[in-house]
PDB file of N, CA and C in Angstrom:
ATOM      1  N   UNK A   1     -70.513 -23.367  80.741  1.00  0.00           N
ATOM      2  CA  UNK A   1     -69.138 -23.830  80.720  1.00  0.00           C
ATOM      3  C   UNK A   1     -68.977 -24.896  79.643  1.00  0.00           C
ATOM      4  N   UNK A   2     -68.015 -24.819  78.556  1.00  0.00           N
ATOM      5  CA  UNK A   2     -67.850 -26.156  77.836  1.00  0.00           C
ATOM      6  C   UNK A   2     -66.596 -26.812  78.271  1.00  0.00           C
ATOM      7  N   UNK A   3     -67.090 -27.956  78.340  1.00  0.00           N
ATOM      8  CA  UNK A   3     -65.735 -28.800  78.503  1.00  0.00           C
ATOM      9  C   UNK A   3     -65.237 -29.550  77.296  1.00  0.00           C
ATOM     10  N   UNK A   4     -63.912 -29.649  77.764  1.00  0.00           N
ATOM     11  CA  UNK A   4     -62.684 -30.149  76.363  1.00  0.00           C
ATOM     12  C   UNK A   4     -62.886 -31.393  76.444  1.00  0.00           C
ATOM     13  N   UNK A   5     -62.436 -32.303  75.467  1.00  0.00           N
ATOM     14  CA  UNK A   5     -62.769 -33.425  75.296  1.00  0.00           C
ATOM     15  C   UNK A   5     -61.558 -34.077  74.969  1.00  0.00           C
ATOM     16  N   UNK A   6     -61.087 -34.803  75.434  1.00  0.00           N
ATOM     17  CA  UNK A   6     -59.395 -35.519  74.215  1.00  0.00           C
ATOM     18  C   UNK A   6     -59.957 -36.970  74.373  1.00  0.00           C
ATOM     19  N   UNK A   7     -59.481 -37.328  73.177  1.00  0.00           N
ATOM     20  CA  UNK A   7     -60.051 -38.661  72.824  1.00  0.00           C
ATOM     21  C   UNK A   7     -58.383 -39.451  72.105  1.00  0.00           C
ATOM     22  N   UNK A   8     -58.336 -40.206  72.844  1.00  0.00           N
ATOM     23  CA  UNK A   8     -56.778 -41.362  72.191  1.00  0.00           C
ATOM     24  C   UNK A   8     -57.753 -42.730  71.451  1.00  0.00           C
ATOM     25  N   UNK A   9     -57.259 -43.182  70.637  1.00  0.00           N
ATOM     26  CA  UNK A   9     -57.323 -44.248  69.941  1.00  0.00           C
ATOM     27  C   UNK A   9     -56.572 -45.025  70.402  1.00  0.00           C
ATOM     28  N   UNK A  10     -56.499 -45.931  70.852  1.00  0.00           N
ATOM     29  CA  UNK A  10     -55.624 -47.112  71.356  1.00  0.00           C
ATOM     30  C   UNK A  10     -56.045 -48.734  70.297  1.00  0.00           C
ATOM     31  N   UNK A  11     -54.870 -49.358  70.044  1.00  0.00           N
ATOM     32  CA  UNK A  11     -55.430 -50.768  69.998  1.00  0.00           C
ATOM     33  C   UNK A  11     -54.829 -51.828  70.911  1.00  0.00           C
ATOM     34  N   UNK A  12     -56.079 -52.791  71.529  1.00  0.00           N
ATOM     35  CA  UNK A  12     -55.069 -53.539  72.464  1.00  0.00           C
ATOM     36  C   UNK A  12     -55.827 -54.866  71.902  1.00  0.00           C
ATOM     37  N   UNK A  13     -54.925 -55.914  71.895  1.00  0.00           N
ATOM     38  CA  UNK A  13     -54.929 -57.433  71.098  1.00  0.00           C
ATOM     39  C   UNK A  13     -55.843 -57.443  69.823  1.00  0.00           C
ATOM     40  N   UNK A  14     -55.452 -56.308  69.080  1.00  0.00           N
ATOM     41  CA  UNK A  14     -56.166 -55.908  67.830  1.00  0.00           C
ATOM     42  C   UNK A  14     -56.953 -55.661  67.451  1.00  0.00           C
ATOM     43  N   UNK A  15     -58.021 -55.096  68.834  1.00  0.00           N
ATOM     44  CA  UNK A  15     -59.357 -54.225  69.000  1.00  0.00           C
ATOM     45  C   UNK A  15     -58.786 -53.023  69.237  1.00  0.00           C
ATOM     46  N   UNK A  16     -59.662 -52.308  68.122  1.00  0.00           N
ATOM     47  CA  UNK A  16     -59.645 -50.928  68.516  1.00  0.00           C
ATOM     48  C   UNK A  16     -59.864 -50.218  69.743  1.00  0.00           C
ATOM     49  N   UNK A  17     -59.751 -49.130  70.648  1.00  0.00           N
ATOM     50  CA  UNK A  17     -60.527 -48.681  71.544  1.00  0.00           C
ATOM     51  C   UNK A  17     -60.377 -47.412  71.199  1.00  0.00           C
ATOM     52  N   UNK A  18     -61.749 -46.462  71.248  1.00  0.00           N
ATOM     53  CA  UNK A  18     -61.556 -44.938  71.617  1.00  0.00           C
ATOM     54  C   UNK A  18     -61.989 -44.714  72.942  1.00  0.00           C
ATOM     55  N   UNK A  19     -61.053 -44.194  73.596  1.00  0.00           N
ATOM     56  CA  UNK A  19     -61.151 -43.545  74.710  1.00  0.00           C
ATOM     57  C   UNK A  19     -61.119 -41.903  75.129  1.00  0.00           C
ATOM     58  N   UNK A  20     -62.376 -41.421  75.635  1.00  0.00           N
ATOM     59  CA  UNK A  20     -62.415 -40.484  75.675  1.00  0.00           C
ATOM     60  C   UNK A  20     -62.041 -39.706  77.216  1.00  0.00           C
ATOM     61  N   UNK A  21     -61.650 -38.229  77.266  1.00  0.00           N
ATOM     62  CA  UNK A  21     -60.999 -38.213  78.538  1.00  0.00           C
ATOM     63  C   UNK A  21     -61.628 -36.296  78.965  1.00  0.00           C
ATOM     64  N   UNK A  22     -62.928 -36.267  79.916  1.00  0.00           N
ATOM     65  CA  UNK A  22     -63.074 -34.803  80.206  1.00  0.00           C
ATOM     66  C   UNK A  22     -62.843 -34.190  81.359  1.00  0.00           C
ATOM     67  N   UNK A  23     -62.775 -33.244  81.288  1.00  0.00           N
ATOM     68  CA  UNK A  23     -62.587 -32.815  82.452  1.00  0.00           C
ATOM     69  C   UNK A  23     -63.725 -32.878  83.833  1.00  0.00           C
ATOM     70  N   UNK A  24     -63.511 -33.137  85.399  1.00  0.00           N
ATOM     71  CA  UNK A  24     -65.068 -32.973  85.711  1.00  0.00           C
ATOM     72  C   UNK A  24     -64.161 -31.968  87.122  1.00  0.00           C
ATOM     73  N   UNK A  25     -63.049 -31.289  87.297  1.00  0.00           N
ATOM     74  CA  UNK A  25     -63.173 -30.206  87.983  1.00  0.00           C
ATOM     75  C   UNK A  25     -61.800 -29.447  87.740  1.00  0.00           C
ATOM     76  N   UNK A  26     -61.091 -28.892  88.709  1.00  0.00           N
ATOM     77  CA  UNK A  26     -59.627 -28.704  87.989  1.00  0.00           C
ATOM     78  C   UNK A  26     -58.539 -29.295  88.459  1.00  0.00           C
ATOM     79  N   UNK A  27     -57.740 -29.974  87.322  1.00  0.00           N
ATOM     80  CA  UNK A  27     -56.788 -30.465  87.797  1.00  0.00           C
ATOM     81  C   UNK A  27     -57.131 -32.180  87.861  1.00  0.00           C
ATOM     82  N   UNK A  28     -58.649 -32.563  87.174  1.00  0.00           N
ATOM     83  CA  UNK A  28     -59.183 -33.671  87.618  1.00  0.00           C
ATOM     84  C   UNK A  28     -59.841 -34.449  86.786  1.00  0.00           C
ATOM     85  N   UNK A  29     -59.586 -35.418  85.866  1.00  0.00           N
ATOM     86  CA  UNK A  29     -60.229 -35.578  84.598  1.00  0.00           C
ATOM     87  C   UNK A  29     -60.195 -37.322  84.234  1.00  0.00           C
ATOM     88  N   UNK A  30     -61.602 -38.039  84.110  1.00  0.00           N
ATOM     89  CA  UNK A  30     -62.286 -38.208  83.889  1.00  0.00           C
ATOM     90  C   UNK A  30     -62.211 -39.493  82.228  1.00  0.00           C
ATOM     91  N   UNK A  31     -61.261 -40.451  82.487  1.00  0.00           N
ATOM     92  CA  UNK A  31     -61.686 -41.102  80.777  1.00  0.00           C
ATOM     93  C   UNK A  31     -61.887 -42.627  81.303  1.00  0.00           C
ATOM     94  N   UNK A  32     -62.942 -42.843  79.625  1.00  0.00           N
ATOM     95  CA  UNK A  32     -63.844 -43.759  80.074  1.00  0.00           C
ATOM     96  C   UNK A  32     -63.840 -44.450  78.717  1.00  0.00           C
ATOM     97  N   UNK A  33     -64.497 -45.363  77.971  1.00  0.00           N
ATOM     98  CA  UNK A  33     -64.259 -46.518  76.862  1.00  0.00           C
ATOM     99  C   UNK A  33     -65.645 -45.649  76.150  1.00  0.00           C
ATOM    100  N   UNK A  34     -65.636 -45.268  74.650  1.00  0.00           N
ATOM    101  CA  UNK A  34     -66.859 -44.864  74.462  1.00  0.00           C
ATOM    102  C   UNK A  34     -67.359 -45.596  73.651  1.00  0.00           C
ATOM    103  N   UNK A  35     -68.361 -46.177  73.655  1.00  0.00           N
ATOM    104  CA  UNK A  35     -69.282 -47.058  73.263  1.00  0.00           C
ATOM    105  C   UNK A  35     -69.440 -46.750  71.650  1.00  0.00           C
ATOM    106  N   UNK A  36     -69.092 -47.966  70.802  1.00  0.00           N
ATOM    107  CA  UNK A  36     -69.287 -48.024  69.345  1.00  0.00           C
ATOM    108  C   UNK A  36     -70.298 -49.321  69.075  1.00  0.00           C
ATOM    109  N   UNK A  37     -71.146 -48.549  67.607  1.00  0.00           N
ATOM    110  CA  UNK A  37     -71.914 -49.737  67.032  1.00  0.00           C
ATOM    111  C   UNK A  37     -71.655 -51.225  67.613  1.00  0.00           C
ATOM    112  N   UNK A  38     -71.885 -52.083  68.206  1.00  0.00           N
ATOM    113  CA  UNK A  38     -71.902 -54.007  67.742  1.00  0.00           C
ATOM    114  C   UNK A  38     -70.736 -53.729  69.120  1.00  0.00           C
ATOM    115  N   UNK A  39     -70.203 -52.999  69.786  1.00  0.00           N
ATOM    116  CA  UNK A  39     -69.363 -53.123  70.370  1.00  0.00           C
ATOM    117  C   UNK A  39     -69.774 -53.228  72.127  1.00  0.00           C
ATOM    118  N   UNK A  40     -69.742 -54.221  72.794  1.00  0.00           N
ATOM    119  CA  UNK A  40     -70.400 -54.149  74.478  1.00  0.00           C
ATOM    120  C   UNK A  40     -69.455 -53.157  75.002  1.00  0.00           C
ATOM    121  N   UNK A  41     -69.867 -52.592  75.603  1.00  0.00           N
ATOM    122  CA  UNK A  41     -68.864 -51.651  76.868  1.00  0.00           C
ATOM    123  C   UNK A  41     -69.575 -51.362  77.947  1.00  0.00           C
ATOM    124  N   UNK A  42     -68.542 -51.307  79.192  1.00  0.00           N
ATOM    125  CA  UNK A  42     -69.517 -50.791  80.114  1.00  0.00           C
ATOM    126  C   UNK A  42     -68.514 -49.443  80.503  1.00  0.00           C
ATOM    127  N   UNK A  43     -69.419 -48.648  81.604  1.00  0.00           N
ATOM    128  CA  UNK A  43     -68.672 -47.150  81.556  1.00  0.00           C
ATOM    129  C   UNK A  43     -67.605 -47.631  82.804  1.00  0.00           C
ATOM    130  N   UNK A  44     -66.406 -47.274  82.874  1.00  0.00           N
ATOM    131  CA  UNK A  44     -65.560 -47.628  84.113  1.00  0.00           C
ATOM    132  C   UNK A  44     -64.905 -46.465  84.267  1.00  0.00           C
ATOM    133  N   UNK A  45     -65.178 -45.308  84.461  1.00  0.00           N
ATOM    134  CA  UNK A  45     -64.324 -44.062  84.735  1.00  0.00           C
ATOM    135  C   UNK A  45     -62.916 -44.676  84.875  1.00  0.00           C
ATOM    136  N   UNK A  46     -62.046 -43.858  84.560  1.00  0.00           N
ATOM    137  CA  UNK A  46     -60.443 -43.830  85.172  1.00  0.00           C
ATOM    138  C   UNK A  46     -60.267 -42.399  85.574  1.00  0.00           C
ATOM    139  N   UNK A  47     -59.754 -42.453  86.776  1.00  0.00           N
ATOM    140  CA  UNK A  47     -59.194 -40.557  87.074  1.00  0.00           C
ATOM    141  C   UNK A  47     -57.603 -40.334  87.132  1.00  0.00           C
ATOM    142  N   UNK A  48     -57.684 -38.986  86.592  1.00  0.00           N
ATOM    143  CA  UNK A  48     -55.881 -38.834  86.857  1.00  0.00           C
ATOM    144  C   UNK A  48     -55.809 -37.156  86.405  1.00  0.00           C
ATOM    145  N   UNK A  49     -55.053 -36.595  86.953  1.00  0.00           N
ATOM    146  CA  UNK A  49     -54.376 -35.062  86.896  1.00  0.00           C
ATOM    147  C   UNK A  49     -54.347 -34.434  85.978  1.00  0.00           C
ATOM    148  N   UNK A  50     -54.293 -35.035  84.536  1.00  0.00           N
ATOM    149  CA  UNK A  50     -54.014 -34.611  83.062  1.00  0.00           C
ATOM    150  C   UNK A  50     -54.915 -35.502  82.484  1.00  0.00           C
ATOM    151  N   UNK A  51     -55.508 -35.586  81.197  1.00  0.00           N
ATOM    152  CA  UNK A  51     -56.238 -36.053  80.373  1.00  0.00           C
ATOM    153  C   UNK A  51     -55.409 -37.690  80.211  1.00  0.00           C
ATOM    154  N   UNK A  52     -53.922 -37.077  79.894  1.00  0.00           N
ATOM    155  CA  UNK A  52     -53.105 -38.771  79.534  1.00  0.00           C
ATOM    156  C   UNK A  52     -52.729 -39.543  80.954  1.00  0.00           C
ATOM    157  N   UNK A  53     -53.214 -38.812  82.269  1.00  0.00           N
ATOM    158  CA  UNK A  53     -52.971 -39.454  83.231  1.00  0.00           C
ATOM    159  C   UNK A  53     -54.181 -40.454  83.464  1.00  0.00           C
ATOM    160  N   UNK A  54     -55.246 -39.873  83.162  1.00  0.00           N
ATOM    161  CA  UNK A  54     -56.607 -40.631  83.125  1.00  0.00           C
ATOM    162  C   UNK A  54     -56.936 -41.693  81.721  1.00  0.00           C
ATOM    163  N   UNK A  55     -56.461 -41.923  80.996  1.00  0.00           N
ATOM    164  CA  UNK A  55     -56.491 -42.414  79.729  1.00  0.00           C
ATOM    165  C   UNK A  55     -55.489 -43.457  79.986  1.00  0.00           C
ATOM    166  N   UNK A  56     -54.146 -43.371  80.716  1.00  0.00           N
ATOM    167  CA  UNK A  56     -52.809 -43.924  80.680  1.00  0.00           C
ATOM    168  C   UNK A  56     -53.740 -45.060  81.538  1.00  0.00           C
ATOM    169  N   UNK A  57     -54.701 -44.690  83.133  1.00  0.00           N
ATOM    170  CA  UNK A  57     -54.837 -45.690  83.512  1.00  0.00           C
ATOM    171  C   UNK A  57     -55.993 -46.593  83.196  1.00  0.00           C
ATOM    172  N   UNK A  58     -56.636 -45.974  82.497  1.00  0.00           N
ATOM    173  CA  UNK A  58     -57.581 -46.899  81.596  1.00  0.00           C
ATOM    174  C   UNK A  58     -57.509 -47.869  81.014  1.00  0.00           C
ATOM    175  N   UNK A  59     -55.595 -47.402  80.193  1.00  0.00           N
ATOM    176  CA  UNK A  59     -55.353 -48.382  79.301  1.00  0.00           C
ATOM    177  C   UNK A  59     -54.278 -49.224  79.735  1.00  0.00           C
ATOM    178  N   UNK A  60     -53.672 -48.478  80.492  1.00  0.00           N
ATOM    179  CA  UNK A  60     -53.267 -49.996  81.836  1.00  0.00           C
ATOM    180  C   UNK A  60     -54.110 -50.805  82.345  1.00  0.00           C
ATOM    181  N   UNK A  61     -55.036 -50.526  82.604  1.00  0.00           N
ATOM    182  CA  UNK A  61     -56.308 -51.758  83.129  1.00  0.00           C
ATOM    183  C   UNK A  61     -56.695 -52.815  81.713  1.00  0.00           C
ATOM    184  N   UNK A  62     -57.343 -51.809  80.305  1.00  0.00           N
ATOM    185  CA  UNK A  62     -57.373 -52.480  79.950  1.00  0.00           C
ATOM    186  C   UNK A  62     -56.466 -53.840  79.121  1.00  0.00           C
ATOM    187  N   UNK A  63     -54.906 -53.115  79.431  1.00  0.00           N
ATOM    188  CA  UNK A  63     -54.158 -53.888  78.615  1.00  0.00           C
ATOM    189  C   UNK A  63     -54.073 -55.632  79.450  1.00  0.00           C
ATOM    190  N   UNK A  64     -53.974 -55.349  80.657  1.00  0.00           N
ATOM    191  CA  UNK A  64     -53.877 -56.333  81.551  1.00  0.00           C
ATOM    192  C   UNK A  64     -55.128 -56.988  81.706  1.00  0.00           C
ATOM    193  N   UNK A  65     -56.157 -56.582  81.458  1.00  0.00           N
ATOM    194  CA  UNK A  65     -57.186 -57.136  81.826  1.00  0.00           C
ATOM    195  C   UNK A  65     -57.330 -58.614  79.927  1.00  0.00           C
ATOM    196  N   UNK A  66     -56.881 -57.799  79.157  1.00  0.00           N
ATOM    197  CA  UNK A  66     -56.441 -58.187  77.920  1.00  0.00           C
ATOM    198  C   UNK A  66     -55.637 -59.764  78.280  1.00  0.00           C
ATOM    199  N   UNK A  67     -54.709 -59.452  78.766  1.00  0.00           N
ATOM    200  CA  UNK A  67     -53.362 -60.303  78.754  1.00  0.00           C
ATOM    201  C   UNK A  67     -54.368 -61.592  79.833  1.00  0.00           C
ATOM    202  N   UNK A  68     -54.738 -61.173  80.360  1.00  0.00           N
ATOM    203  CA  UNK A  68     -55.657 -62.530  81.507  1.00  0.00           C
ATOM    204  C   UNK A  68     -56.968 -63.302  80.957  1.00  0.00           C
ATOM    205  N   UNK A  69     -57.276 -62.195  79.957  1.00  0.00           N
ATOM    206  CA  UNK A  69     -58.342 -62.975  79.338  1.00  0.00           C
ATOM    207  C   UNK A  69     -57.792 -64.141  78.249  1.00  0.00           C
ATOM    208  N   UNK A  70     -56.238 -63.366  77.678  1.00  0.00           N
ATOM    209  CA  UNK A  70     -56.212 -64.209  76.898  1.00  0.00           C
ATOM    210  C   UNK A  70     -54.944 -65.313  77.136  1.00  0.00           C
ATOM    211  N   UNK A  71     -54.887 -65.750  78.331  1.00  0.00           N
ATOM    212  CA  UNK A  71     -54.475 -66.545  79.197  1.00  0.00           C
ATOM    213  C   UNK A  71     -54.970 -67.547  79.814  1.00  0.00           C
ATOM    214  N   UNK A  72     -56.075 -67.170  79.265  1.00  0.00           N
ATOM    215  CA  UNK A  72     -57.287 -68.335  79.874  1.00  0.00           C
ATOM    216  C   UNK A  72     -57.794 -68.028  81.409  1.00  0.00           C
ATOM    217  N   UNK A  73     -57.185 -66.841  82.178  1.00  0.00           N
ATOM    218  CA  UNK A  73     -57.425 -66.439  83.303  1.00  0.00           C
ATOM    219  C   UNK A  73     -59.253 -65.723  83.637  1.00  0.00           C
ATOM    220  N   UNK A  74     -59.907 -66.528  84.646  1.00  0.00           N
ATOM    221  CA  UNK A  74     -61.139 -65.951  84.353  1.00  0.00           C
ATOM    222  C   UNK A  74     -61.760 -64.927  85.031  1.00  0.00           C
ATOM    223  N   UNK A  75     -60.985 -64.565  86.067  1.00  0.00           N
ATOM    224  CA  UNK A  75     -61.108 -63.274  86.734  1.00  0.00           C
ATOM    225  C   UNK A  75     -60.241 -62.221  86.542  1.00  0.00           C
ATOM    226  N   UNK A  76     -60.566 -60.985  86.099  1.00  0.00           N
ATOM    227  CA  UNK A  76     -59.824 -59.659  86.105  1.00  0.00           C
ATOM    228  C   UNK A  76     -59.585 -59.055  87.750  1.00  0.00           C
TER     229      UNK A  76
END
């Protein structure tokens, strides 16, 4: 079986992110932050119905998680 892959580019507070988004059954998919050169990441699945449903909440987490860090807020 191959699985599809969609990958969005996002930038949030002027870091890049690629986020990649697969499928893991039907109807059920799977995106996660993919790890670049010099760049820390850890894996945090997001799930959602469509590829941009799983990606959308990724990057809702990370946008907010963004906005608190740079708020001086020290817990996400």
């Amino acid at each position: 079986m191959t699985t599809a892959l969609h990958r969005f580019e996002e930038s949030i507070g002027g870091r890049p992110y690629l986020i990649e988004v697969a499928a893991v059954s039907k109807d059920r998919w799977r995106a996660y932050i993919v790890k670049t050169p010099g760049v820390p990441t850890a894996l945090m699945p997001f799930y959602g119905e469509t590829p941009e449903a799983a990606a959308g909440g990724l990057l809702e987490w990370l946008t907010r998680a963004y906005a608190r860090a740079s708020n001086g807020v020290s817990r996400v």
